[in-house]
Each structure stands twice: as C-alpha cells, then as structure tokens.
Protein backbone atom coordinates (compact mmCIF):
# COMPACT_ATOMS: atom_id res chain seq x y z
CA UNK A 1 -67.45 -69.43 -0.40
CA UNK A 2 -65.41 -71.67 2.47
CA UNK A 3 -68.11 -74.87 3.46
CA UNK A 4 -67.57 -77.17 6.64
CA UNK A 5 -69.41 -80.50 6.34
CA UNK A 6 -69.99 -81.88 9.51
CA UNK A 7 -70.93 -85.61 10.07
CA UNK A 8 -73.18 -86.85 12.95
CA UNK A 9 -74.38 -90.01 12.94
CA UNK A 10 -77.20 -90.61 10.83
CA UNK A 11 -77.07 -87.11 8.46
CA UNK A 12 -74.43 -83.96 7.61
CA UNK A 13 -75.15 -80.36 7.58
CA UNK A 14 -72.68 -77.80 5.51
CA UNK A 15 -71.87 -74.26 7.05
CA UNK A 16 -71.35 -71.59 4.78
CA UNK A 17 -69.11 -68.49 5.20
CA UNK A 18 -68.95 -66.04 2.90
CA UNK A 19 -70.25 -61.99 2.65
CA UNK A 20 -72.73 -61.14 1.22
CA UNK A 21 -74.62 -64.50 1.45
CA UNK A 22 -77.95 -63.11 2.88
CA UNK A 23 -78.73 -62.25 -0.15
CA UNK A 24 -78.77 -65.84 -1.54
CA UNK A 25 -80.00 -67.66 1.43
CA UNK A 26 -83.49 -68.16 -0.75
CA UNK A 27 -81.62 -70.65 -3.14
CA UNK A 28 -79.32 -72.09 -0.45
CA UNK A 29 -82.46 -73.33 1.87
CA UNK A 30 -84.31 -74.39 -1.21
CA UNK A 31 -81.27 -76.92 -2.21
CA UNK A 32 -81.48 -77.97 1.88
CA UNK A 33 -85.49 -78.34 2.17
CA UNK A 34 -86.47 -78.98 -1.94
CA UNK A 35 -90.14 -79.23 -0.80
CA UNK A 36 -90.62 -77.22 1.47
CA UNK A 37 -93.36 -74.64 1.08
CA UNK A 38 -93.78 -72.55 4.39
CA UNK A 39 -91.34 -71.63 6.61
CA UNK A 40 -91.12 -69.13 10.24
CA UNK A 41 -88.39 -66.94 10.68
CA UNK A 42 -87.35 -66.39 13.78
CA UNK A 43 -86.04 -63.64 14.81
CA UNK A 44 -85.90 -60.10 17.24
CA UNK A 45 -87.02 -56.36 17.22
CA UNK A 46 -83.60 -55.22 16.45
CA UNK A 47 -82.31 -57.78 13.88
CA UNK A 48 -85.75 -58.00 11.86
CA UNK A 49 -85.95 -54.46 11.08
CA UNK A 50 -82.09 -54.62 9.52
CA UNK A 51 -81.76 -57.51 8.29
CA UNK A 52 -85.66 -59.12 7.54
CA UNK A 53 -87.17 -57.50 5.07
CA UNK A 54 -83.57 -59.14 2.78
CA UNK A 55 -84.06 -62.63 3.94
CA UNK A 56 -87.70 -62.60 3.58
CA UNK A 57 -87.69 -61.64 -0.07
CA UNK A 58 -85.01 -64.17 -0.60
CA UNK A 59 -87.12 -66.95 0.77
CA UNK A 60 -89.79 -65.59 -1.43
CA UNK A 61 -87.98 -65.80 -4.46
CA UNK A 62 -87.27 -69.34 -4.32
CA UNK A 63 -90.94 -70.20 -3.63
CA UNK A 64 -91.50 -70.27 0.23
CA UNK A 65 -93.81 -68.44 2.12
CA UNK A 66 -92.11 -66.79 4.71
CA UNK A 67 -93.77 -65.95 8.21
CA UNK A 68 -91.87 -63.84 10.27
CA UNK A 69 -92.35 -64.80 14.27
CA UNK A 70 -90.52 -61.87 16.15
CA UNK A 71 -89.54 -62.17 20.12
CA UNK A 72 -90.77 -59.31 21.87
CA UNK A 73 -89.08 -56.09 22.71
CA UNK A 74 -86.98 -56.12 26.21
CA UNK A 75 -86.75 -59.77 26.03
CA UNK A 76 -82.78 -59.89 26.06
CA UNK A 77 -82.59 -63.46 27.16
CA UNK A 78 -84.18 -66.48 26.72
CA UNK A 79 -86.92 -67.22 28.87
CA UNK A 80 -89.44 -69.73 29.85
CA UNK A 81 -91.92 -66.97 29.51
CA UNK A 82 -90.74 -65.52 26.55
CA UNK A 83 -90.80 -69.01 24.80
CA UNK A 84 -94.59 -69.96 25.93
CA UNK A 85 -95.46 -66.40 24.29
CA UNK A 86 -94.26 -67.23 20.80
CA UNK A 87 -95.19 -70.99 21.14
CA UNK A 88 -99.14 -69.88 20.34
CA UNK A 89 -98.36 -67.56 17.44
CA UNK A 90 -95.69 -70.63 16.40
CA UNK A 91 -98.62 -73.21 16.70
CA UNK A 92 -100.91 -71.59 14.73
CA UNK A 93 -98.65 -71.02 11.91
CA UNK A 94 -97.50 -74.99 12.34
CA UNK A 95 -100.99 -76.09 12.42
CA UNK A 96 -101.58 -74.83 8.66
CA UNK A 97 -98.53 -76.72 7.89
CA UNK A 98 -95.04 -75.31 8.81
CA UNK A 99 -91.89 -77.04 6.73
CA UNK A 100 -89.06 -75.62 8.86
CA UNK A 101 -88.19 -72.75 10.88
CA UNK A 102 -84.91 -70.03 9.75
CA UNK A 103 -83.38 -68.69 12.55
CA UNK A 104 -81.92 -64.34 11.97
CA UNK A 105 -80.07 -63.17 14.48
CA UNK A 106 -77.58 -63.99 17.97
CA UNK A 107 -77.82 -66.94 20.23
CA UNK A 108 -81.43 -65.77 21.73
CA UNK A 109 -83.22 -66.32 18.37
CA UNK A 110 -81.29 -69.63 16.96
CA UNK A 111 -82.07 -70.94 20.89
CA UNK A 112 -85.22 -70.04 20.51
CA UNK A 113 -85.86 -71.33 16.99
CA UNK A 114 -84.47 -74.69 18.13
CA UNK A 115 -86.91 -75.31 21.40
CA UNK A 116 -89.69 -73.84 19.18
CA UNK A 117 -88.92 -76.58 16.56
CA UNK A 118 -88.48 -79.13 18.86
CA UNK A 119 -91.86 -78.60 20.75
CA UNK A 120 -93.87 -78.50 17.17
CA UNK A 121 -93.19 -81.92 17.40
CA UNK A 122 -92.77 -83.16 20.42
CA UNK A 123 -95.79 -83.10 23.55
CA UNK A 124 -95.61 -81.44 26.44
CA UNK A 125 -94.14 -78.29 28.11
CA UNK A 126 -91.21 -76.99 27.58
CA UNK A 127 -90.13 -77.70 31.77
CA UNK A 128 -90.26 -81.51 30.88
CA UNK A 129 -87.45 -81.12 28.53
CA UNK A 130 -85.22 -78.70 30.67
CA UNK A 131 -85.86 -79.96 34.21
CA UNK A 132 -87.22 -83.39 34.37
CA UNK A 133 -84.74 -84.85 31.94
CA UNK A 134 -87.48 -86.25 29.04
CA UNK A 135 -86.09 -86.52 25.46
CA UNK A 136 -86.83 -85.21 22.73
CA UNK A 137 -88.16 -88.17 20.95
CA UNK A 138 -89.17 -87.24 17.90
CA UNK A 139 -87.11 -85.49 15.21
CA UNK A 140 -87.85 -81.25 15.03
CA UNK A 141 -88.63 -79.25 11.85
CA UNK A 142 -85.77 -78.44 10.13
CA UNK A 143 -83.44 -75.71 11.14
CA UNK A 144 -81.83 -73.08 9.06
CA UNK A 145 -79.52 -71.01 11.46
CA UNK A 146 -78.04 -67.57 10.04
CA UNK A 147 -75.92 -65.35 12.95
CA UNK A 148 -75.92 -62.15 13.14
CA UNK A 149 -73.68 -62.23 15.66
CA UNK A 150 -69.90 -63.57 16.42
CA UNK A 151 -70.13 -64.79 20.07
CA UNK A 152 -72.10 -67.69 20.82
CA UNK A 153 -71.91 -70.60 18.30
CA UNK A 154 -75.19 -71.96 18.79
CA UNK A 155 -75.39 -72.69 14.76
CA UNK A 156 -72.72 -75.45 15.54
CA UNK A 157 -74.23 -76.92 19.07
CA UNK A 158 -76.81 -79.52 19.84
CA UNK A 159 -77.59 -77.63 22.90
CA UNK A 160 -80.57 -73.93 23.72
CA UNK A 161 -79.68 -72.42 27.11
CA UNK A 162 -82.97 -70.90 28.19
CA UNK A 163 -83.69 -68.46 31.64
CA UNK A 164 -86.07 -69.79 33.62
CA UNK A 165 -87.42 -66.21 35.58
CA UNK A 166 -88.90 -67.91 38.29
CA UNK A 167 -86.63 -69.31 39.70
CA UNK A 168 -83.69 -67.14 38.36
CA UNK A 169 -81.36 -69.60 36.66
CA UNK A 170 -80.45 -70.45 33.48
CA UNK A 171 -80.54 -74.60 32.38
CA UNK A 172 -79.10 -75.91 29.21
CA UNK A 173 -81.84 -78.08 27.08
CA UNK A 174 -80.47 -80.42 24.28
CA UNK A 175 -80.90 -83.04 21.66
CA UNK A 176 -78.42 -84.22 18.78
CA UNK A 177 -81.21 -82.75 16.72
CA UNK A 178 -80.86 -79.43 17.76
CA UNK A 179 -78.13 -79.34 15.18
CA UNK A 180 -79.13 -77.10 12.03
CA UNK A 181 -79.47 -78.67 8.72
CA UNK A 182 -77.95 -75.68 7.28
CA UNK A 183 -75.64 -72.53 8.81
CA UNK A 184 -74.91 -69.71 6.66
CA UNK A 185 -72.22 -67.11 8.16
CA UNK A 186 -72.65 -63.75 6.45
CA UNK A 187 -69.55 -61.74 7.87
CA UNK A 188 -71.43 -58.62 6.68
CA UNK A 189 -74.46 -59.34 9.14
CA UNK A 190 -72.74 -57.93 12.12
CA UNK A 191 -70.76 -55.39 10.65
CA UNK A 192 -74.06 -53.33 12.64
CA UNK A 193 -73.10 -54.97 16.30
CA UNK A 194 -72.19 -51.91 18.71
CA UNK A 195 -68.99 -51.97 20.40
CA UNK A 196 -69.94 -53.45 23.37
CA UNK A 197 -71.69 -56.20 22.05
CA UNK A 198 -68.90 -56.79 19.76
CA UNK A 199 -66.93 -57.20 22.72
CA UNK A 200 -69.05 -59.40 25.03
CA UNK A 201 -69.54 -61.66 21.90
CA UNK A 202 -65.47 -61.91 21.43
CA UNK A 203 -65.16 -62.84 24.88
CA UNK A 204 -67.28 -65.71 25.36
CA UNK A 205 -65.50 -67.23 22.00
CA UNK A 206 -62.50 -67.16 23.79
CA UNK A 207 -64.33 -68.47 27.15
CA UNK A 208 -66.12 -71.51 24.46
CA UNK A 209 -62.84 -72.44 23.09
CA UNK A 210 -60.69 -72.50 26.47
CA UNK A 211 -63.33 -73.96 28.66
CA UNK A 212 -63.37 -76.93 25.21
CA UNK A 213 -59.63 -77.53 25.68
CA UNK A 214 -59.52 -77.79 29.22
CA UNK A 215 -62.41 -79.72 29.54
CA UNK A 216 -62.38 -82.83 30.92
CA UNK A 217 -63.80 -83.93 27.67
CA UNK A 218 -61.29 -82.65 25.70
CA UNK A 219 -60.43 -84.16 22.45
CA UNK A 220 -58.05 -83.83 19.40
CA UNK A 221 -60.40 -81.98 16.82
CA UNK A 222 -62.03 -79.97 19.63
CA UNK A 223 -58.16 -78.65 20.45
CA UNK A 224 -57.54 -77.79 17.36
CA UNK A 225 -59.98 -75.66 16.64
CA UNK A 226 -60.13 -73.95 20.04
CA UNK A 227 -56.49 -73.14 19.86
CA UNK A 228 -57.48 -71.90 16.25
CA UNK A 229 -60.66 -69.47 17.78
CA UNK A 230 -58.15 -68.25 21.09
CA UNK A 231 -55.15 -66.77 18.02
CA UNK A 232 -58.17 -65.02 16.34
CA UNK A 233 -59.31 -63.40 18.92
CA UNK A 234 -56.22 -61.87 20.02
CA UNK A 235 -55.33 -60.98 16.40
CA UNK A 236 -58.94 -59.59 15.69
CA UNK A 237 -61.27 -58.72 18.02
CA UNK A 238 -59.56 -55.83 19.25
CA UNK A 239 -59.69 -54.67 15.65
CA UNK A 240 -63.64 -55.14 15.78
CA UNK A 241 -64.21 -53.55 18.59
CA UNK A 242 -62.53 -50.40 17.60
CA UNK A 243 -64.04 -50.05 13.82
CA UNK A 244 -66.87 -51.93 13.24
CA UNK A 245 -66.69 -51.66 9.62
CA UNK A 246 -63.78 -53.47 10.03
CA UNK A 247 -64.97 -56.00 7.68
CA UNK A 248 -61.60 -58.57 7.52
CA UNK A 249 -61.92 -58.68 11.41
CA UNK A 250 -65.54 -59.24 11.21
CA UNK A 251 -65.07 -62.39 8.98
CA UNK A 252 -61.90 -63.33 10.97
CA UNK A 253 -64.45 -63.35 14.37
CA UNK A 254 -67.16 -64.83 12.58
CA UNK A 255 -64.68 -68.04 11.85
CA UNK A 256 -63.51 -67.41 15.34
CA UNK A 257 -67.08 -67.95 17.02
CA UNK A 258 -68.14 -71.12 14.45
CA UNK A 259 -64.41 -72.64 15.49
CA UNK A 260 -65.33 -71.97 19.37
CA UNK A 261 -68.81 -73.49 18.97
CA UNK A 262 -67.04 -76.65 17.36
CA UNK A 263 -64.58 -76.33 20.35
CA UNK A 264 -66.93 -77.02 23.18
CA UNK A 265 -69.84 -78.64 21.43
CA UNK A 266 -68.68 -81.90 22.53
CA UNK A 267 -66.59 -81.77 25.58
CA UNK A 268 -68.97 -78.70 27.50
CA UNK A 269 -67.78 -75.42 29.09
CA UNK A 270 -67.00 -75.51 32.41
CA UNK A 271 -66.15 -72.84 35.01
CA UNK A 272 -66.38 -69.46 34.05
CA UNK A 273 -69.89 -70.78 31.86
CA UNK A 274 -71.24 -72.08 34.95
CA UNK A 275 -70.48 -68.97 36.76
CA UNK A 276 -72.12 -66.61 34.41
CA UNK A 277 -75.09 -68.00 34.47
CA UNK A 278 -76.41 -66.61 38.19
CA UNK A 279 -74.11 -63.49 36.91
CA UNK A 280 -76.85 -63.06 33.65
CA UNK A 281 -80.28 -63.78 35.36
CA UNK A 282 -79.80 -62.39 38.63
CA UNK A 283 -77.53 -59.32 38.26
CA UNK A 284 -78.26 -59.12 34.33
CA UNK A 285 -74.48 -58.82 33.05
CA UNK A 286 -74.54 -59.87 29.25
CA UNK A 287 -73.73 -63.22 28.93
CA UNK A 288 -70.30 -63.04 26.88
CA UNK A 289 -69.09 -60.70 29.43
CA UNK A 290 -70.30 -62.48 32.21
CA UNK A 291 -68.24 -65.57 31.28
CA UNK A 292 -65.16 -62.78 30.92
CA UNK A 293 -65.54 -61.52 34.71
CA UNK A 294 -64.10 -65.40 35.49
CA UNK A 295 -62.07 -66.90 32.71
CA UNK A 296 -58.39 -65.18 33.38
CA UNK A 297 -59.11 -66.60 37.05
CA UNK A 298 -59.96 -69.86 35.30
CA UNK A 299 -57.26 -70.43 33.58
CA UNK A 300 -54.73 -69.39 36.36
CA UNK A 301 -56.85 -71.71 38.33
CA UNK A 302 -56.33 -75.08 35.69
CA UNK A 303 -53.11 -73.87 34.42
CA UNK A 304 -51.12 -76.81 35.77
CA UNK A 305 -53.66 -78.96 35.00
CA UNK A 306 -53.45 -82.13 32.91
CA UNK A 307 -49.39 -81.98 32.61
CA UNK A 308 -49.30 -78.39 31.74
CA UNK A 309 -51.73 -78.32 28.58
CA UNK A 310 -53.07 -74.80 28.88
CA UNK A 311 -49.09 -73.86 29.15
CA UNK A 312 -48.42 -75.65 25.58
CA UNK A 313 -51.95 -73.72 24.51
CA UNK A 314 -50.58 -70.67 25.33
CA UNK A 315 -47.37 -70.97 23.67
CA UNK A 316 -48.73 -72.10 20.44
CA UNK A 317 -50.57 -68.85 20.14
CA UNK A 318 -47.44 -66.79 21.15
CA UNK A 319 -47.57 -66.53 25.17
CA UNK A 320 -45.12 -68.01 27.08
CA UNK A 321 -47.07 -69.50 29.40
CA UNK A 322 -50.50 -69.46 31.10
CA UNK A 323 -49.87 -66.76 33.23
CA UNK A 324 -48.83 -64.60 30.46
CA UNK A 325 -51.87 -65.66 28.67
CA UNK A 326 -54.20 -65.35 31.26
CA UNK A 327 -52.95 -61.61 31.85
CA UNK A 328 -53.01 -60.67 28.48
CA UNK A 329 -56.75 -62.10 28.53
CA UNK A 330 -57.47 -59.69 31.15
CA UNK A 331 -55.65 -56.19 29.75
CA UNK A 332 -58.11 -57.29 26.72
CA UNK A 333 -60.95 -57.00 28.76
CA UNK A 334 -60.10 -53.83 30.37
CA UNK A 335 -58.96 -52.37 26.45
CA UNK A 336 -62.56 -53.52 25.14
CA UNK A 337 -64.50 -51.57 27.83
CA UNK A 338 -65.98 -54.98 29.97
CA UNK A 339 -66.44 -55.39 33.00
CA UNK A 340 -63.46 -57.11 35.31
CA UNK A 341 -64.74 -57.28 38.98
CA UNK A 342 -67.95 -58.42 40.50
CA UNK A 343 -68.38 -55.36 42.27
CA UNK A 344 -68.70 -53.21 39.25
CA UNK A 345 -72.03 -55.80 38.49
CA UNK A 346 -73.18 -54.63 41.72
CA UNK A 347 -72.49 -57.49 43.40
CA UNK A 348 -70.71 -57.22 47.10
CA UNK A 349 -69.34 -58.93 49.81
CA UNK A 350 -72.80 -60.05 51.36
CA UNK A 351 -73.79 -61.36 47.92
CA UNK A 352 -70.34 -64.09 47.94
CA UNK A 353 -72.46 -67.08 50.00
CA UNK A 354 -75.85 -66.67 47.91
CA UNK A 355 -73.44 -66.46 44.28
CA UNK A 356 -71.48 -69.83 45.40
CA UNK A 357 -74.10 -71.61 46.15
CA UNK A 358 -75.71 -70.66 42.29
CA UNK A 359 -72.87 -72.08 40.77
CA UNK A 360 -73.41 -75.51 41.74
CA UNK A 361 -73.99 -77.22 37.90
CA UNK A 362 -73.26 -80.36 36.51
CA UNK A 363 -70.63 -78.58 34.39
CA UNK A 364 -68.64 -77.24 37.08
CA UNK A 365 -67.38 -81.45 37.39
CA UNK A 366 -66.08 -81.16 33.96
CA UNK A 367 -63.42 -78.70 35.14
CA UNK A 368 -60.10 -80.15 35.11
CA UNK A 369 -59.40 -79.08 38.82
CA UNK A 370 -62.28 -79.69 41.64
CA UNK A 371 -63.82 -76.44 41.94
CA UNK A 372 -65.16 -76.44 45.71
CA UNK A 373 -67.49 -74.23 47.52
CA UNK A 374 -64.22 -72.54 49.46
CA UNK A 375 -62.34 -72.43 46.23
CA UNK A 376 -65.65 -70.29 44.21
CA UNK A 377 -65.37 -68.20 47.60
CA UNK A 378 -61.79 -67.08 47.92
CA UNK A 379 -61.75 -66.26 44.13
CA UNK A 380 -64.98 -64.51 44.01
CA UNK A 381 -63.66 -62.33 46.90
CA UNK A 382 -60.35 -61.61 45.26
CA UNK A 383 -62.62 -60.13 42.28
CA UNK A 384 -64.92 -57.96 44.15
C-alpha cells in the first residue's frame, strides 16, 4: 500500500492507494476517528448501488453505524438546490449525533460531503459561504473521502465547486478544512467508469496539472507533480479509455488525478477552468471535457510565457515543444471521443458575446498572460 502524508498547518492526513482497499476502509477510518460511533455516507444513485452495500458493511464491522445519505437521481452537478435537499435528511441524522461524514464516489459527492460537513457546524445558508465571502469559522466533521473516479482531485483540495441554478454559474466555496482527514484510492473502484467518463475525467487531470504549472502561483512541489500527472496521462489514459478493465492504467490514472489535485491545490486553475464553468451549467458539457474544449488553446496561448516554462514542461515529458504538446493534447481528445469545438456543444456564433462575458472569474487573473474580453472572443470564434 503507497501512503502520502501531507502536512498543513496545524494537523496531517495520509492518502492511501492501493486495490482492493474498499474492502478495509472499516479498520482504516476506525484508526482515523477511534471514537467515533455514527457516521453518513455520502454518496449517488449510481455509485451506492455498486459500490455501498461493501463500504457499509465495512464500517459496520469496525463498530460504526453507517447512514447512507444518497443525492438524488438526475442531479449530475452540484447544486444549491440539490445541497438544501440533503441538508434536512443530513440534519436530522447530525442532530442524534453524527461523528463524521465518508464520502463514495466522483467530485459531486466528496463536494458535497464537504459543504454538508461544513454547514453541520457552521450557521447559516450555504449562499453566505459561496457569495458573500463569510468563513467557515468553525472546524467541520471529519471527512473520509474515497473516489470512485480519476478526474477531479477533490480528496486532495481545500476547495467544493457548487452550481448555483439560478443564476447559472458555478462558484468555488473553500476552507483549509475542507481537506479530508483520510483519502483512500481504490484503483479497482473505477474499473466500472464508461468510456466517456473515463475520458472527461483524464482530461481535466491534465487541464488541473497544466493550469497548476502555469499558474501564476506556481511553485516547486506543485511542478513536480503536475509534470508527473501530464506523462501519465499520455502514457495511460488512452489505455483506459479503450479497456476499462485495464486495471495497471486504472491505478496509473488514479495516481495521475491525486498528483493533479496536489498540482493546482495551491496555485488555482486558470483559463480553460474558468471557461468551463458557463460551458457545464449553461450548455451542460461534462465538466472534464468542458475544461478539454479550451486547454490546447491555452497552452498555445501561455506557451511563451514566463521564459518559456510550458516549452521545458513539454520536453520533459517527451514533446519538443509546446506546440507539439499542445497538438498532441488535442489528437487525444479527438482519439478519446470528446468534444473539440464549441459548436458541437451547441453553442454558435450569436452565443460568443453572452459566453465572454461568463468567463469573467477571479481565476482568469491567475493566468500567466492577460486574458481580455477580445482575446476570449477571437479564440472562442476560432473553435466554433
């Protein structure tokens, strides 16, 4: 079994890899919480039914009561609404004395356990948090993330992106403390992911890690392991794609995904992030693949950037540059089925104005080159 301690200030958490740990997560939450009686599991109509029933009885077996909360059927992203839905059935359980919540599934249910753990202990709704910048002052329950999925890293990030319907965007909400206590990577857990999600997952670990070490933000450890995350990918998620049962390049993209989260934890995504968000709640592209309709324009776009550092990137995974890179990045796309052009999203010429103007984020600053208005224009029209 490979563990990663990572330090933050004040406390540690260990991520576990290994297959076939499911089956022991009982006696690895029971070391993490030792008196801990109750606990929710989060999780989603699809994964629950697969995957459950297993960690359920493991919890059992080492002495917790285990309360399954499920999100609701056709909720594919996660929303305002969908959150204020599970927060009653959440409360209840919390109110006869909750210890910590496990998290079973992709990003939507280990975002979702975070807020829900963070609002069992701290007042008011949820839109205080996201939108009107209040803290999260008090510490959540403890967090137990296990992915089911190799795409978006949230068992390694402080931060829950959450879809607000109304208004059709999507707004990061964070705390240091949104950091699980424990992660434990079971490669064999998404040996059932379908091609295409396989695929959408791979590419926004590719869009974490290059958006990390481009990032404004950028820093040595961050690099590292986003260079790491960009050679798996190429090596290995072709491989997934076409043979899921695939199981070396399902543990290779599992360790590519927990890299990428590592990669852009602390310096941010940037660009082609920023751009999928409007691309996920208003024309409903999945978000991995959403962040793939941008990135090879991206990286042509910052390739010159900061003396050249995407060109020493791309060399050290075997390109010669970042224009090689950048194509190869999109003859990957096109191999693994995604979508490449905005029009095949739906989206047309009209649309250009309305799309700019939803891609003005905070995060867009952290992109090494000043993305303006007429610069989101011109390459949104060249991918129509």
């Amino acid at each position: 079994m490979k563990t990663l301690t990572v330090d933050l200030p004040g406390r540690e958490y260990d991520i576990l890899i290994e297959r076939g740990l499911l089956n022991r997560a009982g006696e690895l939450c029971r070391a993490v919480l030792p008196g801990a009686a109750r606990l929710a599991v989060v999780t989603d109509s699809t994964v629950g039914p697969l995957y459950g029933e297993r960690l359920c009885a493991s919890l059992t077996a080492a002495g917790f009561d285990a309360r399954p909360i499920s999100i609701p059927a056709g909720e594919k992203s996660k929303s305002v609404r969908m959150l204020e839905s599970l927060y009653d059935a959440f409360m209840d359980m919390q109110l006869t004395r909750t210890d910590g919540v496990v998290a079973l599934g992709g990003g939507s249910s280990i975002d979702t356990a975070k807020v829900l753990a963070a609002l069992a202990t701290n007042e008011g709704p949820l839109v205080d948090y996201q939108w009107n910048g209040k803290p999260f002052s008090q510490a959540p329950l403890p967090l137990i993330a296990i992915p089911t999925t190799a795409g978006t890293g949230s068992e390694v990030t402080m931060v829950a992106v959450i879809s607000d319907e109304e208004n059709n965007k999507k707004m990061p909400v964070g705390t240091p403390n949104f950091y699980p206590d424990l992660a434990i990577l079971d490669p064999r857990l998404t040996l059932s992911l379908p091609p295409s999600v396989t695929a959408s997952c791979g590419i926004d670990v590719l869009s974490q890690a290059l958006e990390g070490y481009w990032s404004r933000n950028h820093q040595p450890v961050c690099d590292a392991c986003a260079v790491r995350a960009c050679s798996l990918v190429f090596e290995y998620l072709e491989r997934a794609y076409k043979d899921g049962n695939d199981l070396e390049a399902r543990t290779a993209m599992c360790e590519a995904s927990l890299l990428a989260g590592i990669a852009f934890a602390a310096p941010k995504t940037s660009g082609p992030h920023v751009c999928s968000y409007p691309l996920t709640s208003i024309y409903h592209v999945p978000h991995g693949e959403a962040c793939g309709i941008t990135l090879d324009s991206f990286l042509r776009l910052n390739k010159d950037a900061q003396g050249g550092r995407l060109h020493q990137l791309a060399k050290m995974i075997g390109r010669q540059d970042a224009c090689e890179l950048a194509d190869d990045i999109l003859a990957l796309k096109q191999r693994a089925g995604l979508r490449c052009r905005l029009s095949e999203a739906g989206i047309s010429e009209g649309n250009i104005p309305s799309l700019v103007k939803e891609c003005h984020h905070p995060n867009m600053a952290l992109n090494p080159v000043e993305v303006t208005d007429e610069i989101l224009d011109a390459m949104f029209r060249k991918l129509l």
